[in-house]
N, C-alpha and C. Protein backbone atom coordinates (compact mmCIF):
# COMPACT_ATOMS: atom_id res chain seq x y z
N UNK A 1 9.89 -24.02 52.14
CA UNK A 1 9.44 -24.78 53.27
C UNK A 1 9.71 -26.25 52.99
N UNK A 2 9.88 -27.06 54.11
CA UNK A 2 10.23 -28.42 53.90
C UNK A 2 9.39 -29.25 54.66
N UNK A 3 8.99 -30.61 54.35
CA UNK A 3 8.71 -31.47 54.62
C UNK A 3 9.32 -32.65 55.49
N UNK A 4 9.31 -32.54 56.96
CA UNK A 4 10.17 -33.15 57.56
C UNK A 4 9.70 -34.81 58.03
N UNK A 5 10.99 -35.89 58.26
CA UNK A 5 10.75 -36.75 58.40
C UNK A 5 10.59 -38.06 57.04
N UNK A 6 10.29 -37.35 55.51
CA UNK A 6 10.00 -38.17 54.40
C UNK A 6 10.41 -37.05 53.38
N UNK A 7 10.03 -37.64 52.18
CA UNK A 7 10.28 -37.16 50.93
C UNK A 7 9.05 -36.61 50.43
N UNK A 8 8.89 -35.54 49.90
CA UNK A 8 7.74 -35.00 48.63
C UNK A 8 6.46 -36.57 48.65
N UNK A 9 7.55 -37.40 47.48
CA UNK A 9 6.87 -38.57 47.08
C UNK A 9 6.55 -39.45 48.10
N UNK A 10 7.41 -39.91 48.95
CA UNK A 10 7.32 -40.49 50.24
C UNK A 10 6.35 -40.51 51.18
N UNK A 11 6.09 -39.35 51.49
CA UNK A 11 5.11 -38.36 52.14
C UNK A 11 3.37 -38.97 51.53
N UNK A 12 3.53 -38.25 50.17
CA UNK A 12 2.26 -38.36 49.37
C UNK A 12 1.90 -40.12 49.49
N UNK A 13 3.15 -40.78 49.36
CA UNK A 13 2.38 -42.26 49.10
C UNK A 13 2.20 -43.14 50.14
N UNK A 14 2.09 -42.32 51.16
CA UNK A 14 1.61 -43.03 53.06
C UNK A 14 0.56 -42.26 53.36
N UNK A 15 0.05 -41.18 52.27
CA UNK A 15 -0.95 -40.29 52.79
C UNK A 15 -0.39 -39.48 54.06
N UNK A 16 0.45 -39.23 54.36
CA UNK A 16 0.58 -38.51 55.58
C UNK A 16 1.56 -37.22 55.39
N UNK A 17 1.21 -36.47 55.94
CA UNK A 17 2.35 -34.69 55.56
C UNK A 17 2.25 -34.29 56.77
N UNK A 18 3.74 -33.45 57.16
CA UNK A 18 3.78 -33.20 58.61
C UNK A 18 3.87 -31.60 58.30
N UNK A 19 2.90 -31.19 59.77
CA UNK A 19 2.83 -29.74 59.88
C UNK A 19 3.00 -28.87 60.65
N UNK A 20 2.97 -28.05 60.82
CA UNK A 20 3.17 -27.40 61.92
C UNK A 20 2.06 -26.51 62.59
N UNK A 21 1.17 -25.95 64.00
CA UNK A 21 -0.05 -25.42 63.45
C UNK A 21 0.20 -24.34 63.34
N UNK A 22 1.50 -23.91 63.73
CA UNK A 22 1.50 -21.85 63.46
C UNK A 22 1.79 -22.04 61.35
N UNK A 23 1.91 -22.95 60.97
CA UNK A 23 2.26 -22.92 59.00
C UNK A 23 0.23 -22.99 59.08
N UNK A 24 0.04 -23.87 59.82
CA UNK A 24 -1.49 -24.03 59.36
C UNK A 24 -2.41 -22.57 59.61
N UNK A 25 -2.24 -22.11 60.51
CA UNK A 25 -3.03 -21.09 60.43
C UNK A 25 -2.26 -19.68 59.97
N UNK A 26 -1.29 -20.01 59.25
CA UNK A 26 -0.76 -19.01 58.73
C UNK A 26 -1.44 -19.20 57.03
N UNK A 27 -1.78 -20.76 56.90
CA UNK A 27 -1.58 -20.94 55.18
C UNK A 27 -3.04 -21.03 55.38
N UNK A 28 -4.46 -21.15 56.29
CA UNK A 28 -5.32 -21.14 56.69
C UNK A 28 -6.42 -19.73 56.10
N UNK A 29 -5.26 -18.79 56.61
CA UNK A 29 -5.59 -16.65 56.38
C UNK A 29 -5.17 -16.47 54.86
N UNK A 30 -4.37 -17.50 54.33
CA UNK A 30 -3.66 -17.04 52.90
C UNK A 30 -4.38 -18.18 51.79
N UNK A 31 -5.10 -18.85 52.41
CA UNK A 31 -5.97 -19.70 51.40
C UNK A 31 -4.52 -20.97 51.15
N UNK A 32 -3.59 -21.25 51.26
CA UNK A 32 -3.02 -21.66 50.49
C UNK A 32 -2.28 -23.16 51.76
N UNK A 33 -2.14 -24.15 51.22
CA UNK A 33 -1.47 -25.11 52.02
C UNK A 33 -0.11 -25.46 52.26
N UNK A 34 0.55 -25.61 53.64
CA UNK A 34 1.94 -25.12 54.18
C UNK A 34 2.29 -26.48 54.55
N UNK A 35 3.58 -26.83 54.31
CA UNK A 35 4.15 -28.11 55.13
C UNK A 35 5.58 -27.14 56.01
N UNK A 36 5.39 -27.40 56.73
CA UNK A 36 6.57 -27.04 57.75
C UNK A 36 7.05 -27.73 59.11
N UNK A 37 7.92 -28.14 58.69
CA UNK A 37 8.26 -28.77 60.55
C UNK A 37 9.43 -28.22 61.32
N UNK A 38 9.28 -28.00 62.53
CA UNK A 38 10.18 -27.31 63.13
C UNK A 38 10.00 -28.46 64.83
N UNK A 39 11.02 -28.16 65.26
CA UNK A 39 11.16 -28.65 66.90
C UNK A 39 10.72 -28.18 67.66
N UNK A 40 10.20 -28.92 68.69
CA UNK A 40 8.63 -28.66 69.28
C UNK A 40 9.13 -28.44 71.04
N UNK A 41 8.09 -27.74 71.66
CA UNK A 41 8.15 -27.59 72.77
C UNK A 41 6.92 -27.02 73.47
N UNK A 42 6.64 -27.51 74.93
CA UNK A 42 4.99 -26.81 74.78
C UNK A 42 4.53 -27.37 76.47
N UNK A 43 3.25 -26.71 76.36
CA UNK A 43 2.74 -27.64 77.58
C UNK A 43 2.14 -29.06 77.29
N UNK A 44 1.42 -29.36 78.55
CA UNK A 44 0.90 -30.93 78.07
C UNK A 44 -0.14 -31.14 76.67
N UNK A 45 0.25 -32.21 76.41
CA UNK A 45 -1.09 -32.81 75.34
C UNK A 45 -2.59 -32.21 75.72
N UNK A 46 -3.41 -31.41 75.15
CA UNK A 46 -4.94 -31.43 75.37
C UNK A 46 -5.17 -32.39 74.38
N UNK A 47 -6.62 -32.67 75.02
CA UNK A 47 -7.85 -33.36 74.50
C UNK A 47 -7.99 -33.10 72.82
N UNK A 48 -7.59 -33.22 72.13
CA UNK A 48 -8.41 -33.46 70.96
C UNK A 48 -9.09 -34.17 70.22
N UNK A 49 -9.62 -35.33 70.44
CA UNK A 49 -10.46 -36.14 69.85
C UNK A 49 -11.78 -35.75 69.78
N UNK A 50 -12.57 -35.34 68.82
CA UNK A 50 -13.67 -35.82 68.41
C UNK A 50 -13.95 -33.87 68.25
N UNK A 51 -12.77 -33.10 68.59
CA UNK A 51 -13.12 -31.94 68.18
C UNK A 51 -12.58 -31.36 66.64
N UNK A 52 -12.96 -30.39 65.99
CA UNK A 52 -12.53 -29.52 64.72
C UNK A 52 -10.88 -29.91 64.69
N UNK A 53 -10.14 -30.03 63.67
CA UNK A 53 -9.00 -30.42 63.52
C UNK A 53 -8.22 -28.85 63.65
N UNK A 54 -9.09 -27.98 62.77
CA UNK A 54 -8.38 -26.66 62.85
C UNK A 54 -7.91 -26.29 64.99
N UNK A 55 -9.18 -26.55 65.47
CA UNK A 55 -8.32 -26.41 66.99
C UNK A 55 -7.92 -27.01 67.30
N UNK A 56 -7.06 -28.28 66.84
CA UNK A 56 -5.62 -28.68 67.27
C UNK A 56 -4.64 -28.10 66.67
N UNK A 57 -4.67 -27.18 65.99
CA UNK A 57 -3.59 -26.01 65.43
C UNK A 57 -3.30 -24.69 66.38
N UNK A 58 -4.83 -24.72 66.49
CA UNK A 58 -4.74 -23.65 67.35
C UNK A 58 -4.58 -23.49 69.05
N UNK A 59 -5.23 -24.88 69.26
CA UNK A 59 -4.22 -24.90 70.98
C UNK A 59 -2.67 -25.68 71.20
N UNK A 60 -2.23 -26.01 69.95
CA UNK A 60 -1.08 -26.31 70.33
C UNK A 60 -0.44 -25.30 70.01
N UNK A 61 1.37 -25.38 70.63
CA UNK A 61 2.04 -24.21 70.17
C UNK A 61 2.41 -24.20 68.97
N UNK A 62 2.81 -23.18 68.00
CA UNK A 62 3.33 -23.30 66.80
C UNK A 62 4.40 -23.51 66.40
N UNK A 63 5.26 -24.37 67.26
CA UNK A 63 6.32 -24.87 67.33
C UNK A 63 6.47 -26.84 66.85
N UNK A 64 5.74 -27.09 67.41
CA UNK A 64 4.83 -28.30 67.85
C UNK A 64 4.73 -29.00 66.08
N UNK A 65 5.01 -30.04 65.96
CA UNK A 65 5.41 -31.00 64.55
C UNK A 65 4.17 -31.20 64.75
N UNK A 66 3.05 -31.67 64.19
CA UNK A 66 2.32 -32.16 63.75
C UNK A 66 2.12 -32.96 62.40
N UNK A 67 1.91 -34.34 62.66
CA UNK A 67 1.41 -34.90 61.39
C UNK A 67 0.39 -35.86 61.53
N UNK A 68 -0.68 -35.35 60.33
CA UNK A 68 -2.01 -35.62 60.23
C UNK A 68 -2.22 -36.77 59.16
N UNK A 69 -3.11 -37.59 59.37
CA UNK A 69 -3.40 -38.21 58.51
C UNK A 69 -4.97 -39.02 58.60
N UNK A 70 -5.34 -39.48 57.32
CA UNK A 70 -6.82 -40.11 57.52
C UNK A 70 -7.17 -41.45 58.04
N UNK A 71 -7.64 -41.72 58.88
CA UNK A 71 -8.12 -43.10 59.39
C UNK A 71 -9.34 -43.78 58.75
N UNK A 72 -9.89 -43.40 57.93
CA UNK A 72 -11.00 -43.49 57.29
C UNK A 72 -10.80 -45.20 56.20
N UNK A 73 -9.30 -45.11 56.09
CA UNK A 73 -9.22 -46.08 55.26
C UNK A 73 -9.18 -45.61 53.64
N UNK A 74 -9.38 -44.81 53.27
CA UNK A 74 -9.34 -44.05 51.87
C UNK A 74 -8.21 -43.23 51.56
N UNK A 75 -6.85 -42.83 52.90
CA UNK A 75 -5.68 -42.82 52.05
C UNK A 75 -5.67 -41.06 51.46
N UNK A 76 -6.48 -40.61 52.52
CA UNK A 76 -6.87 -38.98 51.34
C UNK A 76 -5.91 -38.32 52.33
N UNK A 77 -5.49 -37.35 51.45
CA UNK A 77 -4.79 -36.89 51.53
C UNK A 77 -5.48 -34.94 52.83
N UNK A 78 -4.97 -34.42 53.36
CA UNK A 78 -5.65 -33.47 54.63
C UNK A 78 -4.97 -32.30 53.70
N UNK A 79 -5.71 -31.22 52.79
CA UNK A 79 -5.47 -30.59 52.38
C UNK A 79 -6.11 -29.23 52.99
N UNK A 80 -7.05 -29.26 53.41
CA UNK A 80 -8.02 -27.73 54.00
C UNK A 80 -8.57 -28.64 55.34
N UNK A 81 -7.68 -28.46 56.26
CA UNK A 81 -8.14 -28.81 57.56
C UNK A 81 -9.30 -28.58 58.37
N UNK A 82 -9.80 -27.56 58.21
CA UNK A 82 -11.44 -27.22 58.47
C UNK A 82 -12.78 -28.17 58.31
N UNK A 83 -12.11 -29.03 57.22
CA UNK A 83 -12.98 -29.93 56.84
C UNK A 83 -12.56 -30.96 57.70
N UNK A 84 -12.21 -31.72 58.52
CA UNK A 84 -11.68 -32.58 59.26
C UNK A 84 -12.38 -32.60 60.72
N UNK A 85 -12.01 -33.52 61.64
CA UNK A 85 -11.70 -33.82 63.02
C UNK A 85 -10.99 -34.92 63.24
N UNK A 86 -10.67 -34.61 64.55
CA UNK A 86 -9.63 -35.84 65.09
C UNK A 86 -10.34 -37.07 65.56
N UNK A 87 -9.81 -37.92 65.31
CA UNK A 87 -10.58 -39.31 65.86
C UNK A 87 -9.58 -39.69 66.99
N UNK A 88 -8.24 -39.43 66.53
CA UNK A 88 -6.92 -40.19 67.09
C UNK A 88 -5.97 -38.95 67.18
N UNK A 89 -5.17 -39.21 68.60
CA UNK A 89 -4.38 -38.76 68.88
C UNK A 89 -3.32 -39.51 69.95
N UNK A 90 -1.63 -39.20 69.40
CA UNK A 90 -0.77 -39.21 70.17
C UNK A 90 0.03 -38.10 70.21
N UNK A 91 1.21 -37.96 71.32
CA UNK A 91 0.28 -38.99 72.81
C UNK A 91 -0.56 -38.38 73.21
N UNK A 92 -0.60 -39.21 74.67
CA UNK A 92 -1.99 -39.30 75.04
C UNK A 92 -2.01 -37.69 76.10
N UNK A 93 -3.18 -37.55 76.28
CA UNK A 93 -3.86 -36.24 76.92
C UNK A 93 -2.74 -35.98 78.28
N UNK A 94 -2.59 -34.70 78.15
CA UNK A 94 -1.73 -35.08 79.77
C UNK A 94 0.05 -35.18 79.48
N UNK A 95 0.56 -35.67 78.44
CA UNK A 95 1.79 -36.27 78.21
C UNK A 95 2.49 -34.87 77.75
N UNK A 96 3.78 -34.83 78.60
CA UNK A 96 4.59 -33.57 78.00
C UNK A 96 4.97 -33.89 76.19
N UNK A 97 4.63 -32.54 76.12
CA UNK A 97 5.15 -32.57 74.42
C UNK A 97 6.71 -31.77 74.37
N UNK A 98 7.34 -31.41 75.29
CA UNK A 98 8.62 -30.99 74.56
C UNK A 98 9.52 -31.70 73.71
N UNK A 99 9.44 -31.17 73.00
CA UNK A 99 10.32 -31.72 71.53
C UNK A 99 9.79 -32.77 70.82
N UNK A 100 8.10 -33.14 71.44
CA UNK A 100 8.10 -34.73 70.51
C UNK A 100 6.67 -33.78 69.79
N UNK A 101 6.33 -34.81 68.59
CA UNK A 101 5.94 -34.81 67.50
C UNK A 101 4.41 -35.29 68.33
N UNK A 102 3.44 -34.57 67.53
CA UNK A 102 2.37 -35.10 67.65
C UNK A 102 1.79 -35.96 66.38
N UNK A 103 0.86 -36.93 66.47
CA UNK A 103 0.04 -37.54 65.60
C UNK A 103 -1.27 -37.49 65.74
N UNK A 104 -1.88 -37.28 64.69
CA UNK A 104 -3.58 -37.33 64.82
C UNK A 104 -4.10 -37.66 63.57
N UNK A 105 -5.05 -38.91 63.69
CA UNK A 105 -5.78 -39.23 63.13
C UNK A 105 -6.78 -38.78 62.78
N UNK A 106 -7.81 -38.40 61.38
CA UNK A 106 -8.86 -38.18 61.01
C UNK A 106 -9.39 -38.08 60.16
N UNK A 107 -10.81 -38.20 60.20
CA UNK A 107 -11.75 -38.12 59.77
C UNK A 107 -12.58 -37.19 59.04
N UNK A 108 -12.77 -36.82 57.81
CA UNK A 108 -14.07 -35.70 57.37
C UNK A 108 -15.28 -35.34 58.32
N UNK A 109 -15.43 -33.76 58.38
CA UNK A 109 -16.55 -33.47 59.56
C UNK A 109 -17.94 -34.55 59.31
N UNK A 110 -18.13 -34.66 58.04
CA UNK A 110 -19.69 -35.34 58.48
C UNK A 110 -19.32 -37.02 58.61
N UNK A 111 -18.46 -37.19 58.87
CA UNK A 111 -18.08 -39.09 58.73
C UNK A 111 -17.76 -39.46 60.32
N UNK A 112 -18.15 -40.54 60.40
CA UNK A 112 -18.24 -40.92 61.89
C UNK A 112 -16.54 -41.81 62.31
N UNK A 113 -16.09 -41.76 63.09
CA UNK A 113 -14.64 -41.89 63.60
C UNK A 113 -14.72 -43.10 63.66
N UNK A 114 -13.72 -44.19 62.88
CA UNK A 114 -13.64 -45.88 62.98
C UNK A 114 -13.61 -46.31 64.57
N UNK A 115 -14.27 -47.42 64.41
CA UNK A 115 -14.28 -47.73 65.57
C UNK A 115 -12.55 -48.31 65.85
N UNK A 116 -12.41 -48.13 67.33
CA UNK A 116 -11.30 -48.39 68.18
C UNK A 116 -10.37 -49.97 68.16
C-alpha cells in the first residue's frame, strides 16, 4: 500500500497521512493501520464536524482520498481513528467530491475543537 501525495518521512514530519475510508474500515476489523489513496468519486460533502471521525469513513465512499490530521497543535500523529472527531472539514458541506480529496481536521474525543 502507498502513501499518496508525500513521502513515508514527509508524511510523518507534517503530521499528516492520507487515507482512504474503505483502507480504514478495512484496517479498523483487522486491528491494524492502512494508508491507501486511490481517486475519488462520490456524492456531495456531508456534515462532519463535531461528529466520531470513524463516521467520516464510513459515510464517505471508499474511493474518496482522505487526509486527516490534528488541529490541536501537538502534531500527533491519527493512528486508531475511533479515538478522534472532526473539528474541520474540506470542502465544505454540499460541495461535489468527484475526484477531489477530502481534508479533516481533529481533535481527541474528550478535547474540545480550537476555536475558529
Amino acid at each position: 500500500m502507498m502513501v499518496r501525495g508525500c513521502g513515508a518521512r514527509e508524511c510523518a514530519s507534517r503530521g499528516r497521512i492520507a487515507l482512504t475510508a474503505g483502507a480504514v474500515l478495512a484496517a479498523t476489523a483487522l486491528s491494524v493501520t492502512t494508508a491507501v489513496a486511490a481517486g475519488a468519486a462520490g456524492p456531495p460533502m456531508p456534515e462532519l464536524t463535531g461528529k466520531p471521525l470513524m463516521n467520516a469513513f464510513r459515510v464517505l465512499d471508499y474511493r474518496t482520498q482522505v487526509e486527516v490530521h490534528d488541529v490541536s497543535g501537538d502534531k500527533r500523529h491519527v493512528l486508531w481513528p475511533g479515538n478522534w472527531k472532526v473539528c474541520e472539514q474540506k470542502p465544505e458541506v454540499g460541495a461535489d467530491l468527484a475526484g477531489k480529496p477530502v481534508t479533516l481536521g481533529v481533535v481527541k474525543n474528550a478535547e474540545k475543537c480550537p476555536a475558529a
